[in-house]
Protein backbone atom coordinates (compact mmCIF):
# COMPACT_ATOMS: atom_id res chain seq x y z
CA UNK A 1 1.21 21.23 -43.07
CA UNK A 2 0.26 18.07 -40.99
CA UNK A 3 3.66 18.33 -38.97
CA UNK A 4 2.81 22.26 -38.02
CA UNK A 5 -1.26 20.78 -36.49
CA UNK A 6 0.35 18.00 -34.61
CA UNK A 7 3.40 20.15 -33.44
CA UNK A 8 0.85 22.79 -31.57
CA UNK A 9 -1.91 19.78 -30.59
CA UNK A 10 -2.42 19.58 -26.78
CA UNK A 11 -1.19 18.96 -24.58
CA UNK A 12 1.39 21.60 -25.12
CA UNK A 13 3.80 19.98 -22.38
CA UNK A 14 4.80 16.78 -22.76
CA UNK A 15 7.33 14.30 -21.19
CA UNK A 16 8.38 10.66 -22.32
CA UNK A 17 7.16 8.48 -19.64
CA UNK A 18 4.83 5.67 -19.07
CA UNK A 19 3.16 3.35 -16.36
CA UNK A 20 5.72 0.65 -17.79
CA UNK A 21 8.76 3.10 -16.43
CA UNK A 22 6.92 4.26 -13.33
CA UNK A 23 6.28 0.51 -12.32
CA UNK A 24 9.81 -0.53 -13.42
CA UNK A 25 11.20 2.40 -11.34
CA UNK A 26 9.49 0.78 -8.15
CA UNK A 27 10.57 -2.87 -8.70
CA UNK A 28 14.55 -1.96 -8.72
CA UNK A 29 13.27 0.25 -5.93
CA UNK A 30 12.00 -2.78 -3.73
CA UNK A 31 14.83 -5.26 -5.58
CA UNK A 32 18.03 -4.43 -3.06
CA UNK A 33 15.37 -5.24 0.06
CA UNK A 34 13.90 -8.58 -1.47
CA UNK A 35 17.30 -9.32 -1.91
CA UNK A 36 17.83 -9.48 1.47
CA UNK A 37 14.83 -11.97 1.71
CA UNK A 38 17.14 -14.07 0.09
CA UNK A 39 20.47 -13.26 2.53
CA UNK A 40 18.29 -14.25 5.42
CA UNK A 41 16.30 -16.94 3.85
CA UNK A 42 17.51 -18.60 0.47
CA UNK A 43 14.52 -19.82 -1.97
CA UNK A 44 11.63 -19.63 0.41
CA UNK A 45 10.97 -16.21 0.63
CA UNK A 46 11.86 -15.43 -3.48
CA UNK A 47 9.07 -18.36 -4.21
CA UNK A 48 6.83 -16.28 -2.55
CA UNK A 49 7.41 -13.18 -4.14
CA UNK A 50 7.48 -15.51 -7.48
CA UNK A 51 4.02 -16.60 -6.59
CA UNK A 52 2.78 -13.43 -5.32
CA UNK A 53 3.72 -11.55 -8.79
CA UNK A 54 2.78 -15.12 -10.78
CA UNK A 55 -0.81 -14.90 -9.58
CA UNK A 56 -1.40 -11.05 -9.53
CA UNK A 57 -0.17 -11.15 -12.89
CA UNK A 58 -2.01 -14.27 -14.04
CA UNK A 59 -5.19 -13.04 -12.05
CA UNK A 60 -5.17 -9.73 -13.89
CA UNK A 61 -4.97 -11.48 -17.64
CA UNK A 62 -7.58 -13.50 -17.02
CA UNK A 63 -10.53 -10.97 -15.39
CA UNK A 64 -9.77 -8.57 -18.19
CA UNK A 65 -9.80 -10.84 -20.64
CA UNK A 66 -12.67 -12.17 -19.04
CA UNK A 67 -14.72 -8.61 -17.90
CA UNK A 68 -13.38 -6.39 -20.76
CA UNK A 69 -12.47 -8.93 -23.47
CA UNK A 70 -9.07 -6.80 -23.51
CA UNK A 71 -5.31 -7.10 -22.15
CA UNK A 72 -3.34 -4.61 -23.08
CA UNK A 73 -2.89 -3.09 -19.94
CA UNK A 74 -1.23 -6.48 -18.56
CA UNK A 75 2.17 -4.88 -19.61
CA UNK A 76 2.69 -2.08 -18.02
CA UNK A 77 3.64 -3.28 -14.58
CA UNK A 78 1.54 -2.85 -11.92
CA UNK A 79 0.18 -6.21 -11.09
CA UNK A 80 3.28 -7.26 -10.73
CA UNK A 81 4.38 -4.04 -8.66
CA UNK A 82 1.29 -5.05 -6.76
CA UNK A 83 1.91 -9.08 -5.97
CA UNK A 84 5.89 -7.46 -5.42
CA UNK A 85 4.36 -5.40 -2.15
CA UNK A 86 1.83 -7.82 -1.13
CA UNK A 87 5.01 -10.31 -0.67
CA UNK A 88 7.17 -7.46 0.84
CA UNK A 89 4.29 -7.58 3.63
CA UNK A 90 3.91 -11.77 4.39
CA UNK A 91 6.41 -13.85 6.04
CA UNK A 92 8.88 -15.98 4.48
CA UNK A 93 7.33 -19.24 4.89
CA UNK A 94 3.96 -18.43 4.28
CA UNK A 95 1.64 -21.32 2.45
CA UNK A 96 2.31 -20.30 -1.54
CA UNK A 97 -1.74 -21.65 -1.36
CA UNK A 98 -2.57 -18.72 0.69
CA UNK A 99 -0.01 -16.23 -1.15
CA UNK A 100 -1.71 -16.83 -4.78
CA UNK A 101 -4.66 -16.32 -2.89
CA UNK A 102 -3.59 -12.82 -1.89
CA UNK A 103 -2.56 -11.64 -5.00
CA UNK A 104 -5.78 -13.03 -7.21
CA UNK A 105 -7.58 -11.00 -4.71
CA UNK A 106 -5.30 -8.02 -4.36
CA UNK A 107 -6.04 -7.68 -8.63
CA UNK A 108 -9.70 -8.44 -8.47
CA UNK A 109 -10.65 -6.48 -5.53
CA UNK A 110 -8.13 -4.24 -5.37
CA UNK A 111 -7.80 -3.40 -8.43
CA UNK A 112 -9.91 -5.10 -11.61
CA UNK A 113 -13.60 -4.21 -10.16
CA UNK A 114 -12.91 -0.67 -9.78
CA UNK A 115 -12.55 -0.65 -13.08
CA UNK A 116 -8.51 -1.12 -13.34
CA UNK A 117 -5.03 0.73 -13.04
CA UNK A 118 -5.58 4.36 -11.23
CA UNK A 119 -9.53 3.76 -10.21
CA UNK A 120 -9.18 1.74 -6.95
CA UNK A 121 -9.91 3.30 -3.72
CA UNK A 122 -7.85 1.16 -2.20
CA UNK A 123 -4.11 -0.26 -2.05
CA UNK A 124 -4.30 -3.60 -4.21
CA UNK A 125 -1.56 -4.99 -2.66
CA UNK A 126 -2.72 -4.08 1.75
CA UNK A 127 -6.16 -5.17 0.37
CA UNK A 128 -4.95 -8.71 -1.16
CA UNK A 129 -3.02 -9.04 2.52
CA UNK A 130 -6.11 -8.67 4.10
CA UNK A 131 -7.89 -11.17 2.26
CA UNK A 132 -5.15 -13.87 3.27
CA UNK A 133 -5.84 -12.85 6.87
CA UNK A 134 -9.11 -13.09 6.68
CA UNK A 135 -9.50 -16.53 4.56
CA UNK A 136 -6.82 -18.13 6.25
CA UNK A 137 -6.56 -16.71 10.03
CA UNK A 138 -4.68 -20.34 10.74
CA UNK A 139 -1.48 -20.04 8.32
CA UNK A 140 -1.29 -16.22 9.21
CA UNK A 141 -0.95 -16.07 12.52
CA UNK A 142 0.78 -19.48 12.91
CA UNK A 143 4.41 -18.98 14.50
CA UNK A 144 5.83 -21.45 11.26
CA UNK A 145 5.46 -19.40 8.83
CA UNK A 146 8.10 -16.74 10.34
CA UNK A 147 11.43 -18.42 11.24
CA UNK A 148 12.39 -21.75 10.03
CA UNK A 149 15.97 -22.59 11.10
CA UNK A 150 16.93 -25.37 8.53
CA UNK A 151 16.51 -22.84 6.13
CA UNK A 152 18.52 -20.30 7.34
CA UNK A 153 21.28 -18.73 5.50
CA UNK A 154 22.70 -16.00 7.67
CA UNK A 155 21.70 -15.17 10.81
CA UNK A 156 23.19 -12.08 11.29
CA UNK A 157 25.77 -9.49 9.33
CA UNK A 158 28.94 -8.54 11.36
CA UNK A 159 30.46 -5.97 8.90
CA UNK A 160 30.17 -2.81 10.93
CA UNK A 161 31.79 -1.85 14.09
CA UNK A 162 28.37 -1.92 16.07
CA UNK A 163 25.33 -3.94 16.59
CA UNK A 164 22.85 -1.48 15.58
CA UNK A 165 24.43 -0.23 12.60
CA UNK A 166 24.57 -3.74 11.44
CA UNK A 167 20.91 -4.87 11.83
CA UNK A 168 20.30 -1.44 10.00
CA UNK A 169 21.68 -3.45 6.93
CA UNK A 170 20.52 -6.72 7.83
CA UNK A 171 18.48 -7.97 10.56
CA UNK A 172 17.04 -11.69 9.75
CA UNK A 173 13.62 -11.37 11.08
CA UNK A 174 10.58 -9.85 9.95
CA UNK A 175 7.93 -9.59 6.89
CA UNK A 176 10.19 -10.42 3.49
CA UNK A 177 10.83 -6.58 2.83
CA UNK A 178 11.50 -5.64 6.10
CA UNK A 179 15.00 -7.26 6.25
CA UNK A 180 17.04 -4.12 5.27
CA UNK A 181 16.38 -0.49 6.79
CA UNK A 182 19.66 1.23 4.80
CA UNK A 183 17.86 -0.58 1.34
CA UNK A 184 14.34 0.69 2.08
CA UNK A 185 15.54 4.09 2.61
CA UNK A 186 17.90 3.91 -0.37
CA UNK A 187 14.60 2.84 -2.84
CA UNK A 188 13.18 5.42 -1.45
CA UNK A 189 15.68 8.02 -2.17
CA UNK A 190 16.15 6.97 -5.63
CA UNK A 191 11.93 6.72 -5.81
CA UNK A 192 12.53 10.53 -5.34
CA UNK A 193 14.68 11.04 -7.26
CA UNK A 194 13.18 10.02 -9.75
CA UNK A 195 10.10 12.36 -9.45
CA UNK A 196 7.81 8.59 -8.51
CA UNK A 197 7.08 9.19 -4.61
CA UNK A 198 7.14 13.54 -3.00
CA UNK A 199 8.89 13.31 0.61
CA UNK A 200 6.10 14.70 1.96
CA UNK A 201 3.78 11.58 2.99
CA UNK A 202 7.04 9.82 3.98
CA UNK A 203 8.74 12.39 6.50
CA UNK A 204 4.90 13.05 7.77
CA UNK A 205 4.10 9.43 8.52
CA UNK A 206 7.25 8.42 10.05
CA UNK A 207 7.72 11.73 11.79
CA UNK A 208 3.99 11.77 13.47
CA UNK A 209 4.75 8.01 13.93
CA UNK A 210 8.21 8.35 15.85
CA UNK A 211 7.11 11.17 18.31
CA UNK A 212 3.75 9.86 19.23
CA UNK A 213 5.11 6.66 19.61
CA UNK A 214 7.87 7.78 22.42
CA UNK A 215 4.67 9.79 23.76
CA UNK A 216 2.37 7.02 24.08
CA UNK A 217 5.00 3.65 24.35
CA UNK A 218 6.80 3.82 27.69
CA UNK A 219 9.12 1.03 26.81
CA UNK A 220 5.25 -1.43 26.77
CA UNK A 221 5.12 -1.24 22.81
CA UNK A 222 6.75 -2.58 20.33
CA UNK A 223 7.20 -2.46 16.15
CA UNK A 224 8.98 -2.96 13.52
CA UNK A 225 10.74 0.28 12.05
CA UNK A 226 11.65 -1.50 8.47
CA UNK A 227 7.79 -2.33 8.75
CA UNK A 228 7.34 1.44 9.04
CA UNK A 229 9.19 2.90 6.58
CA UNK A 230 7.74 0.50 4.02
CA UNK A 231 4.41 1.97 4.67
CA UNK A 232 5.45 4.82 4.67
CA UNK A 233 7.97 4.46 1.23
CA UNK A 234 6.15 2.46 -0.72
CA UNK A 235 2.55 1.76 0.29
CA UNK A 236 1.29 4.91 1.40
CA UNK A 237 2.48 6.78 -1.38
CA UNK A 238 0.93 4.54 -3.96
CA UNK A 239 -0.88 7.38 -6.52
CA UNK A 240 -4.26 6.68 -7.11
CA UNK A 241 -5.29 6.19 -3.48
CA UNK A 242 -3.00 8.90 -1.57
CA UNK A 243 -4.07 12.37 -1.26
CA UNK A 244 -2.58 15.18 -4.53
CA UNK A 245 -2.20 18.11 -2.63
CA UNK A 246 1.17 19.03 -0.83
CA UNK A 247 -0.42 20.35 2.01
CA UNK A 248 -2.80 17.24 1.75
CA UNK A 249 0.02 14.83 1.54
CA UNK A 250 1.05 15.80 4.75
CA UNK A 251 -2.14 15.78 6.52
CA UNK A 252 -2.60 12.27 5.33
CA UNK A 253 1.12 10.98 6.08
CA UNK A 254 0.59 12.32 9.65
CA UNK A 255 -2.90 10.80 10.01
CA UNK A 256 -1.71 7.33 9.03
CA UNK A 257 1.07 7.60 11.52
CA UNK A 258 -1.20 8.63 14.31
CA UNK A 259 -3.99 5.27 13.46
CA UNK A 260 -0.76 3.55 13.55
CA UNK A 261 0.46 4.15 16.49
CA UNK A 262 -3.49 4.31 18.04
CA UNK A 263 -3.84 0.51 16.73
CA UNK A 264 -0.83 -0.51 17.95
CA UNK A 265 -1.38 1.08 21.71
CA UNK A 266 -4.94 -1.29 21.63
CA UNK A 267 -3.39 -4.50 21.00
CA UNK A 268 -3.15 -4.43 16.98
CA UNK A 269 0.53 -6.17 16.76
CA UNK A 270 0.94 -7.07 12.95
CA UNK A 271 -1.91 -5.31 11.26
CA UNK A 272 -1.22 -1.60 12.32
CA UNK A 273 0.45 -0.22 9.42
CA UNK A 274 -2.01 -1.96 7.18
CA UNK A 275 -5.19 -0.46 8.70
CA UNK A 276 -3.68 2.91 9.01
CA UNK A 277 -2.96 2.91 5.24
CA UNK A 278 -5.83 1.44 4.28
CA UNK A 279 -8.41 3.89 6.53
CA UNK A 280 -6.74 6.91 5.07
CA UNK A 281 -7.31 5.69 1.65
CA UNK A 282 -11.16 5.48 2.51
CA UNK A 283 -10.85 9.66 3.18
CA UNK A 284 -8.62 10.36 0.25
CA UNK A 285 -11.37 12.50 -1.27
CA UNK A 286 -12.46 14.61 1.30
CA UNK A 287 -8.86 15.20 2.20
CA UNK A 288 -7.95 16.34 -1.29
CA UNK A 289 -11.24 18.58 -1.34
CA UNK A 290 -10.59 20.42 2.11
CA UNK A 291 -6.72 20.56 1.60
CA UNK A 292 -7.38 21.71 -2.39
CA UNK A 293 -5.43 24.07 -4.03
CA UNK A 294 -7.02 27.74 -3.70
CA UNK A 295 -8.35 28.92 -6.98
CA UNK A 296 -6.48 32.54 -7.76
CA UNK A 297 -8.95 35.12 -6.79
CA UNK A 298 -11.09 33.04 -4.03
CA UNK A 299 -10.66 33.87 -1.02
CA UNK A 300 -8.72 31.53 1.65
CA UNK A 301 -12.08 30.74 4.01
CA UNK A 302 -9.45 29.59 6.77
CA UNK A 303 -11.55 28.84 9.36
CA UNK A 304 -13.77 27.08 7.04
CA UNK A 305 -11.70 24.90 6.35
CA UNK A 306 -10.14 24.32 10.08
CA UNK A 307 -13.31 23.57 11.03
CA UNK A 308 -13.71 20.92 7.80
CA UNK A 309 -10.18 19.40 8.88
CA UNK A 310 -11.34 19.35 12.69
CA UNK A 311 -14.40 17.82 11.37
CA UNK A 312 -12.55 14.83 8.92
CA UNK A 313 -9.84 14.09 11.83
CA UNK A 314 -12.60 13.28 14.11
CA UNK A 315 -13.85 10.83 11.43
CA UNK A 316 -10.63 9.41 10.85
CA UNK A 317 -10.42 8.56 14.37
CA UNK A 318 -13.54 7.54 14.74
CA UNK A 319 -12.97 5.05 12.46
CA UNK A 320 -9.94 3.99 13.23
CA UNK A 321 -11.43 3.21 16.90
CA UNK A 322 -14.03 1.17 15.47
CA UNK A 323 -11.35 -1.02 13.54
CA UNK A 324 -9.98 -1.80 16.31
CA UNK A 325 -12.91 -2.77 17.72
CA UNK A 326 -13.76 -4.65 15.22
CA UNK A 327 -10.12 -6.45 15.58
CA UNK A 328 -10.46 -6.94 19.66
CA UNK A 329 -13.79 -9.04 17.98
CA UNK A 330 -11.92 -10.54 15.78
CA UNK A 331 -15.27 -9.59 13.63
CA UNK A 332 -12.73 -7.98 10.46
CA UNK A 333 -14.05 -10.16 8.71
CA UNK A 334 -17.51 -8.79 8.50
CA UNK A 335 -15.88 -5.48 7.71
CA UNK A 336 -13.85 -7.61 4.48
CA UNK A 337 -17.22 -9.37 3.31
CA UNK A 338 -18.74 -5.96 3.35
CA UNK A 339 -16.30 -4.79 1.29
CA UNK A 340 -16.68 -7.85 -1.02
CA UNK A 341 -20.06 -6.84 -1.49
CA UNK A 342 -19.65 -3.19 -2.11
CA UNK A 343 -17.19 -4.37 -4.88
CA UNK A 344 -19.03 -6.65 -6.84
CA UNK A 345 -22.39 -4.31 -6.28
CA UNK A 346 -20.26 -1.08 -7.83
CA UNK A 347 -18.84 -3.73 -10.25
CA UNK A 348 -22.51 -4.37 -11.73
CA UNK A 349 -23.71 -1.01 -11.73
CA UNK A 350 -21.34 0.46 -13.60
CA UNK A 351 -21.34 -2.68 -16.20
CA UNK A 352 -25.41 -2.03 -16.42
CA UNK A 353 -25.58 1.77 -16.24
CA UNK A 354 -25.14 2.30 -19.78
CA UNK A 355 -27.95 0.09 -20.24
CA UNK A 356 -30.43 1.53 -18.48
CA UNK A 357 -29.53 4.86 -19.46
CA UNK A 358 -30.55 3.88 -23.08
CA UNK A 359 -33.68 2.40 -21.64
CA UNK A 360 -34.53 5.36 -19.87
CA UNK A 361 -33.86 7.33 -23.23
């Protein structure tokens, strides 16, 4: 009667799917807009998104092999989904130095120390870009690393009837996945279709984004809309560090639109969507407690929990004013070693708890 026990075993629902499919399901997401890297581009850009996945893969096999003396988890995907969006976000002619950097520290720190896949508080892949910018300020902000014209394949696509339609397919300038509007949108669609990403971080993000933008912008702004939408597509929606709720999802899409478009009307030109995304991962918690699911029976406490969102937006931008502060300073980089600290201190507590719980015992 073994078959009848395991037949009726929880869970009672079940579905055939893994973190291998999930994380296969976002590469040939992301694949048609890398490709465009190419269009524009030729080898330069895909050697960086070779070296990007190379190291965040490599990085990964050796710290758990190293912390955890295990490395199964290696194979299912998601350091290389991770050094695939850290390229998406870097230019094409970025130092391959500085891009192995980024993704040994989008693994470690964004991932490995928090004690691996679906811990970290943080998006790996925004966190390992940060890193680069902080380490080396000189190769990321140098003008090189964007346009090189000896290298150029095609400058432009001329296979629509007008100009804006066409750089909608292909406009040759920009961060490696922000080549192709129509092939963002179209990972995205089949992203939902497949159950990975909800539309509701996406539409709030880019919605919030668009009308505060023509609010705020009077023709003095300026951004990059494929740079957008891959925030909002494939970086904010990342599981582990976006908010579970429906409700919550679009509190938090809407939120990281509005520090985007905050950062970017105080000077922040490149590193907008990056500290939008990466603030609203810092309040992922009390987002999903004030926007949580109401238990059946309890009783709605609506303007308790107004007065909890009131309370959490002012935080938010709070925050997000003191980034940019902190940006205007160019002092970010007190804000990254800080983090580096907090990593490696949570790191080592949670390796020595167990021991001094016996201790104490």
């Amino acid at each position: 009667m073994k078959w009848i026990s395991a037949a009726i075993s929880p869970p009672f629902i079940r579905k055939s799917d893994s973190v291998t499919k999930i994380m296969a399901d976002v590469l040939f997401a992301l694949l048609p807009a890398c490709g465009m890297a190419w269009v524009a581009f030729g080898a330069a850009p895909v050697l960086v998104i070779l070296v990007a996945c190379g190291s965040a893969v490599l990085a990964e096999f050796l710290f758990l092999r190293l912390y955890f003396g295990k490395t199964d988890t290696v194979a299912d995907g998601s350091s290389l989904v991770t050094g695939a969006l850290l390229a998406c976000t870097l230019a094409p002619f970025t130092p391959l130095y500085a891009v192995a950097f980024g993704g040994i520290m989008a693994v470690l720190f964004g991932k490995v120390l928090h004690g691996g896949l679906g811990r970290n508080r943080f998006n790996p892949a925004l966190v390992g870009r940060e890193f680069m910018a902080v380490f080396f300020p000189a190769a990321m902000t140098s003008s090189a690393i964007w346009y090189d014209q000896k290298a150029v394949n095609f400058p432009s696509l001329d296979i629509l009837p007008d100009a804006f339609l066409n750089t909608l397919v292909f406009n040759g300038s920009g961060a490696i996945g922000e080549y192709s509007v129509l092939f963002l949108v179209i990972g995205g669609i089949y992203l939902l279709l497949r159950n990975r990403i909800s539309w509701h971080i996406p539409l709030a993000l880019t919605l919030t984004f668009t009308l505060l933008f023509l609010a705020v912008s009077a023709g003095d702004y300026s951004f990059s809309p494929a740079g957008v939408l891959l925030g909002a597509i494939y970086m904010a929606t990342d599981m582990p560090t976006s908010a579970s709720t429906r409700t919550g999802r679009v509190y938090y899409g809407a939120m990281i639109g509005a520090v985007a478009v905050l950062c970017i009307a105080f000077g922040v030109r490149h590193a907008y969507m990056s500290y939008a995304i990466l603030l609203l991962n810092g309040f992922v918690v009390p987002i999903n407690w004030v926007f949580r699911t109401r238990v059946w029976g309890e009783k709605a406490h609506l303007p308790l929990r107004l007065a909890q969102g009131a309370g959490i937006t002012v935080a938010i931008l709070g925050m997000a004013g003191g980034v940019i502060w902190l940006h205007t300073q160019e002092w970010i980089m007190y804000l990254v070693l800080f983090y580096i600290a907090w990593c490696i201190g949570s790191f080592l507590f949670r390796q020595y708890k167990p021991d001094i719980a016996l201790n104490d015992a």
